[in-house]
Protein backbone atom coordinates (compact mmCIF):
# COMPACT_ATOMS: atom_id res chain seq x y z
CA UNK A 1 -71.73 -4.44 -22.09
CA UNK A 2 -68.62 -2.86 -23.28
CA UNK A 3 -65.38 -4.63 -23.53
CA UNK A 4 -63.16 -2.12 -21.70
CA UNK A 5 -61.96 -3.36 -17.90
CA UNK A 6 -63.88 -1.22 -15.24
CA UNK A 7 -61.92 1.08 -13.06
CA UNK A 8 -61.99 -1.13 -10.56
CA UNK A 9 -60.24 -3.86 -12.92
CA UNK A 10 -57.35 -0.71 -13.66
CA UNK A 11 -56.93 0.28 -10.27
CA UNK A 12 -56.30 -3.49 -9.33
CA UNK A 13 -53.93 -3.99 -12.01
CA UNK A 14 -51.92 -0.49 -11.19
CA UNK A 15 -51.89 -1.84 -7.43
CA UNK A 16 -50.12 -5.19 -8.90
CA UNK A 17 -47.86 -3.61 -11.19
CA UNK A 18 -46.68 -1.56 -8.19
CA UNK A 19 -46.08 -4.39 -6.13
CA UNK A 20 -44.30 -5.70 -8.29
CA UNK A 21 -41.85 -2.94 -9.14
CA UNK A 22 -41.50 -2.36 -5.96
CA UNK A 23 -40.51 -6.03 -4.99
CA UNK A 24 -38.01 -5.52 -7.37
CA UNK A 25 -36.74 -2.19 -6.60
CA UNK A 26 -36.43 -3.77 -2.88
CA UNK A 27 -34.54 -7.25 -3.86
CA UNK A 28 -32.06 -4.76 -5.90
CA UNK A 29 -31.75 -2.30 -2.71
CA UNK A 30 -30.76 -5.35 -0.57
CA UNK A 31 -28.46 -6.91 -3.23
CA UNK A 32 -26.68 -3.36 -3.38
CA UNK A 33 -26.93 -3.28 0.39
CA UNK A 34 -25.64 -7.06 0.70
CA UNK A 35 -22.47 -6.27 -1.98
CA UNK A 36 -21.37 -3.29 -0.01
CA UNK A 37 -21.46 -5.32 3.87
CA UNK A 38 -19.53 -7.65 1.68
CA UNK A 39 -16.82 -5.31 0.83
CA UNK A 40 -16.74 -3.66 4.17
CA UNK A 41 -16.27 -6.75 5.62
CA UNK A 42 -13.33 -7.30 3.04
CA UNK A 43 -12.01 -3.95 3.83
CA UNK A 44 -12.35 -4.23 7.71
CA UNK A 45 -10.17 -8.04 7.68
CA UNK A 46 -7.71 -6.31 4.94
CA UNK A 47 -7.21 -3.97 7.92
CA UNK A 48 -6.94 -6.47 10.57
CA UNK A 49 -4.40 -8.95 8.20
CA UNK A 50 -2.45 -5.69 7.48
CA UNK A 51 1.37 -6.65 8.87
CA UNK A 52 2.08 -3.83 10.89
CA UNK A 53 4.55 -1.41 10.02
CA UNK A 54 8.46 -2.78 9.65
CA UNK A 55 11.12 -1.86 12.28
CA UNK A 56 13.53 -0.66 9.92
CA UNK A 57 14.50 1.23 6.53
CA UNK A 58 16.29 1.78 4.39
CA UNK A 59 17.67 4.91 1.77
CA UNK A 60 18.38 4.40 -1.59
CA UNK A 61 21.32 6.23 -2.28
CA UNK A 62 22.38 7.41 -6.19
CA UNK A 63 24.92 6.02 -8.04
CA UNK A 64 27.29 9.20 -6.77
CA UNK A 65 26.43 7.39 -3.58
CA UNK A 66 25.95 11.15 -2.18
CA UNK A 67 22.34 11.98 -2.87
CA UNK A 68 19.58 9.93 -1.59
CA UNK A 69 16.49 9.15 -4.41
CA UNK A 70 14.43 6.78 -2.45
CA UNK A 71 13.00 5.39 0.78
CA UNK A 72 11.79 2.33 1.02
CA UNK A 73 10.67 -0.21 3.99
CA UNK A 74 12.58 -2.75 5.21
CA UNK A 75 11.40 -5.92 3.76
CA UNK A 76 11.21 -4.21 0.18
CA UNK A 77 12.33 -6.19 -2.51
CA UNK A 78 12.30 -3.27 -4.77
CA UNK A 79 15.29 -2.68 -2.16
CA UNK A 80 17.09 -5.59 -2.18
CA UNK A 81 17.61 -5.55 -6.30
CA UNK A 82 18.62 -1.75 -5.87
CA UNK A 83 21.98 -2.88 -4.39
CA UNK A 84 22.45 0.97 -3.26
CA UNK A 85 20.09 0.70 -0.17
CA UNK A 86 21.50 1.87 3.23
CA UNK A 87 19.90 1.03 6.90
CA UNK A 88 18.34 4.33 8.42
CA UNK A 89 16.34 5.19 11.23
CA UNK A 90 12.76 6.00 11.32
CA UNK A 91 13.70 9.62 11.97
CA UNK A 92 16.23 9.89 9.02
CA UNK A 93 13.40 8.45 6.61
CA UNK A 94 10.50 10.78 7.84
CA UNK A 95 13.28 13.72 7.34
CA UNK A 96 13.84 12.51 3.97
CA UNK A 97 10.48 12.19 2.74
CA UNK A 98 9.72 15.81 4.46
CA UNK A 99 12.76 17.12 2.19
CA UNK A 100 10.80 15.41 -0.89
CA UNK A 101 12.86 12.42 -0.94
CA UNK A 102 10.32 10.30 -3.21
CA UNK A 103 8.96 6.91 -1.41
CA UNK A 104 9.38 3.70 -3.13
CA UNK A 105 5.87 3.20 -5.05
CA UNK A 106 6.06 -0.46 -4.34
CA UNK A 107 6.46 -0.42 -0.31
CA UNK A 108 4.57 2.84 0.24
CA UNK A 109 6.86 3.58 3.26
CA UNK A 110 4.83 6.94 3.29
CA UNK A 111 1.94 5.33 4.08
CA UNK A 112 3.28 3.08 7.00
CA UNK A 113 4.62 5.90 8.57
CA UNK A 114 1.21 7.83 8.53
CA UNK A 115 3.02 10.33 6.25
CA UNK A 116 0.52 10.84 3.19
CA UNK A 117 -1.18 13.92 4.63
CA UNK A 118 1.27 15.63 5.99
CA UNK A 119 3.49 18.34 3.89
C-alpha cells in the first residue's frame, strides 16, 4: 500500500480548505459591509444634527474699510475676533461670493448657502 492520500482523501481536503477560505472571505465581506452601515449611519445623523443654516451674515470688510475680503456666517467666531465684520443680507453675501469674494474657511458660508457648485 503506498503512503500517498487517495484522490478521494485530496478532493476532501480541497473541499475543506475551500470552506474555509471562503468562511473567511464571507466574515471579512460582512465586517466591510457592517463598517460601512456604520458610517452611513454616522453620516445620515451628522445630517440630521446639522444646525440649519444661520439667519444672518456678515462681510468682512479690509482695513481701508472699502473693499470687502470675506464672508462669513453669522455665529462665526472667526468673525467676531475680525472686529471689521458688517451685518449683510443673504442677497449681498451670495453677490459677494459670485464676485469671488472668498468665504471664511472656518464657517463655510458657501456651503450653507448651497453655493459650492455654482460659478
Amino acid at each position: 500500500m503506498s503512503d500517498q492520500p487517495s484522490r478521494l482523501e485530496l478532493l476532501r481536503f480541497a473541499r475543506r480548505v475551500v470552506v474555509q477560505q471562503a468562511t473567511d472571505a464571507v466574515r471579512q465581506l460582512d465586517g466591510w459591509i457592517a463598517d460601512e452601515e456604520r458610517r452611513e449611519a454616522e453620516r445620515r445623523r451628522g445630517e440630521e444634527m446639522r444646525p440649519p443654516p444661520p439667519d444672518w451674515w456678515l462681510l468682512q470688510y479690509g482695513l481701508n474699510r472699502k473693499n470687502v475680503d470675506a464672508v462669513h456666517a453669522g455665529d462665526c467666531w472667526a468673525a467676531t475676533k475680525s472686529g471689521r465684520c458688517r451685518p449683510a443680507s443673504r442677497e449681498q453675501v451670495v453677490e459677494a461670493l459670485r464676485h469671488g469674494v472668498p468665504a471664511c474657511v472656518h464657517c463655510r458660508p458657501d456651503t450653507a448657502l448651497g453655493l459650492l457648485d455654482n460659478p
